[in-house]
Every structure is written in C-alpha cells, then in structure tokens.
Protein backbone atom coordinates (compact mmCIF):
# COMPACT_ATOMS: atom_id res chain seq x y z
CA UNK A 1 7.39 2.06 9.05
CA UNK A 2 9.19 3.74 12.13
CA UNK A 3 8.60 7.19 12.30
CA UNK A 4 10.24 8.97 15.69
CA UNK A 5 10.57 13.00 15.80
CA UNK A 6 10.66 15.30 18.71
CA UNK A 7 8.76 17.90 16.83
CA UNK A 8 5.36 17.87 14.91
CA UNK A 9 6.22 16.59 11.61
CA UNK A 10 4.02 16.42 8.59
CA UNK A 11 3.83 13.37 6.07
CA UNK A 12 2.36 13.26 2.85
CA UNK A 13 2.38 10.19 0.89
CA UNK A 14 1.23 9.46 -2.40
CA UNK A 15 -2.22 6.83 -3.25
CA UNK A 16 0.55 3.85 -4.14
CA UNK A 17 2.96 4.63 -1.11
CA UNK A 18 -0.86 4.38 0.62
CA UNK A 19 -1.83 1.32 -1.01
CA UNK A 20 1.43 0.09 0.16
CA UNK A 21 1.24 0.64 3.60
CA UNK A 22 -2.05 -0.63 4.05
CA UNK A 23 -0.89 -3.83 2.31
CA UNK A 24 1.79 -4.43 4.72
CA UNK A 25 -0.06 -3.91 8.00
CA UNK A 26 -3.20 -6.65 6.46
CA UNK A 27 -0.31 -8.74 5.90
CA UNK A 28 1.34 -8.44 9.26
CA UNK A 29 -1.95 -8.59 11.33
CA UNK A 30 -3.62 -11.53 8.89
CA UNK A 31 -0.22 -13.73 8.59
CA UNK A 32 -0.62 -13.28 5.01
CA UNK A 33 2.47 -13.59 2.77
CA UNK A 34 2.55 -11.80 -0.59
CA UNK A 35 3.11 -15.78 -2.26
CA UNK A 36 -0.02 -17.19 -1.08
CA UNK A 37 -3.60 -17.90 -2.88
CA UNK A 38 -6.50 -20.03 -2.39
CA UNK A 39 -7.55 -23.00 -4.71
CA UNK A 40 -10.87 -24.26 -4.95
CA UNK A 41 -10.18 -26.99 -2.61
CA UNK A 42 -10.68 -24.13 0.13
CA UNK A 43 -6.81 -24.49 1.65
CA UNK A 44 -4.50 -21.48 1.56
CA UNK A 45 -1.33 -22.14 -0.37
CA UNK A 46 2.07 -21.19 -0.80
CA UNK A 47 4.34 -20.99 -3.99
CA UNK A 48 7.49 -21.86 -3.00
CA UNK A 49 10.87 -21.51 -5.11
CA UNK A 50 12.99 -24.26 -4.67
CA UNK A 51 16.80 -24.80 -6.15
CA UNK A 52 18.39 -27.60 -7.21
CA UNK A 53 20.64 -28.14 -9.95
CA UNK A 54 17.38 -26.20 -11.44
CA UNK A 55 15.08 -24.03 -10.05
CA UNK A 56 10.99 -24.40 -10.12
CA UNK A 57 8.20 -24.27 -7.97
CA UNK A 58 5.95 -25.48 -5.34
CA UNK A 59 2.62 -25.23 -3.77
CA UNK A 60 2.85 -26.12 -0.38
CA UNK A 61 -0.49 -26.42 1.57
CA UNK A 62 -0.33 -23.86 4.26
CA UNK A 63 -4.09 -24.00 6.15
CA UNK A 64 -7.63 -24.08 5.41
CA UNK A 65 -8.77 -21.21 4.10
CA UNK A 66 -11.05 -19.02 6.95
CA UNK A 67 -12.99 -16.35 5.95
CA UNK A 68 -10.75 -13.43 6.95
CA UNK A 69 -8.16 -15.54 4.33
CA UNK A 70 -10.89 -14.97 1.97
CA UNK A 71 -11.69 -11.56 2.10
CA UNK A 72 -7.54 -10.58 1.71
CA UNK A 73 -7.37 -13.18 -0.99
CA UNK A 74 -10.25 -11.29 -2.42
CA UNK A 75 -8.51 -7.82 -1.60
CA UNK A 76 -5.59 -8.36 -3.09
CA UNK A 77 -6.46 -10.15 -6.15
CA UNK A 78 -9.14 -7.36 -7.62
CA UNK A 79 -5.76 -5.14 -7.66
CA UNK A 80 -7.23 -3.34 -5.00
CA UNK A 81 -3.47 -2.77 -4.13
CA UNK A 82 -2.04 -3.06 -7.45
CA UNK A 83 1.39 -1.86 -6.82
C-alpha cells in the first residue's frame, strides 16, 4: 500500500481491510505465500497448480519448517485473518 500526499490526510479502514493489511506485510517480511502449510513431517510446503492437457496439483517441499513458519502457519490457519 503506497500512500503519498502533501497534506495531512486521514484513513479509516475497516477490521477486514485491517486484517488484510496485516496479512500482507507477515507475508512479505516472513516469505510466506498464501499456498503454503506445514505437514507433520515438519517441512513447509507448497500447493502448486500445474497444467497439462489437465490441470491438478502439487505439493512441492519448500523448507523445514522454523518456528517463526510455525507461529504464521498457526496465525493464519485459526482464521485469525479470515478474509
């Protein structure tokens, strides 16, 4: 979000445009894309769409799982930014 004004201006954004934002910058700062999980093998994962002559999907390995990858796994699975 790019916000340039030469003048005070004033915002106000809603609790999902909130959610939102705060979604994107964890997954700009964490390298977090909205397609990946965690298994119980402890590796971060990524589904994939592929296309062929058909289309289907993939889980690619991405790395193993650190504990920062835990915590936004964690985040955004108990729809803590349920948009």
């Amino acid at each position: 979000m790019v916000i340039q004004a030469t003048q005070d201006v004033s915002v106000s954004l809603d609790n999902k445009q909130q959610r939102a934002i705060a979604a994107d910058y964890l997954r700009k700062t964490a390298d977090w894309k909205p397609t990946y999980f965690i298994k119980d093998d402890g590796w971060v994962y990524d589904n994939k769409m592929c296309h062929t002559t058909h289309s289907f999907e993939v889980e690619a390995k991405v790395r193993l799982a650190n504990e920062e990858d835990k915590a936004l796994y964690t985040i955004f699975t108990k729809h803590l930014f349920d948009l």
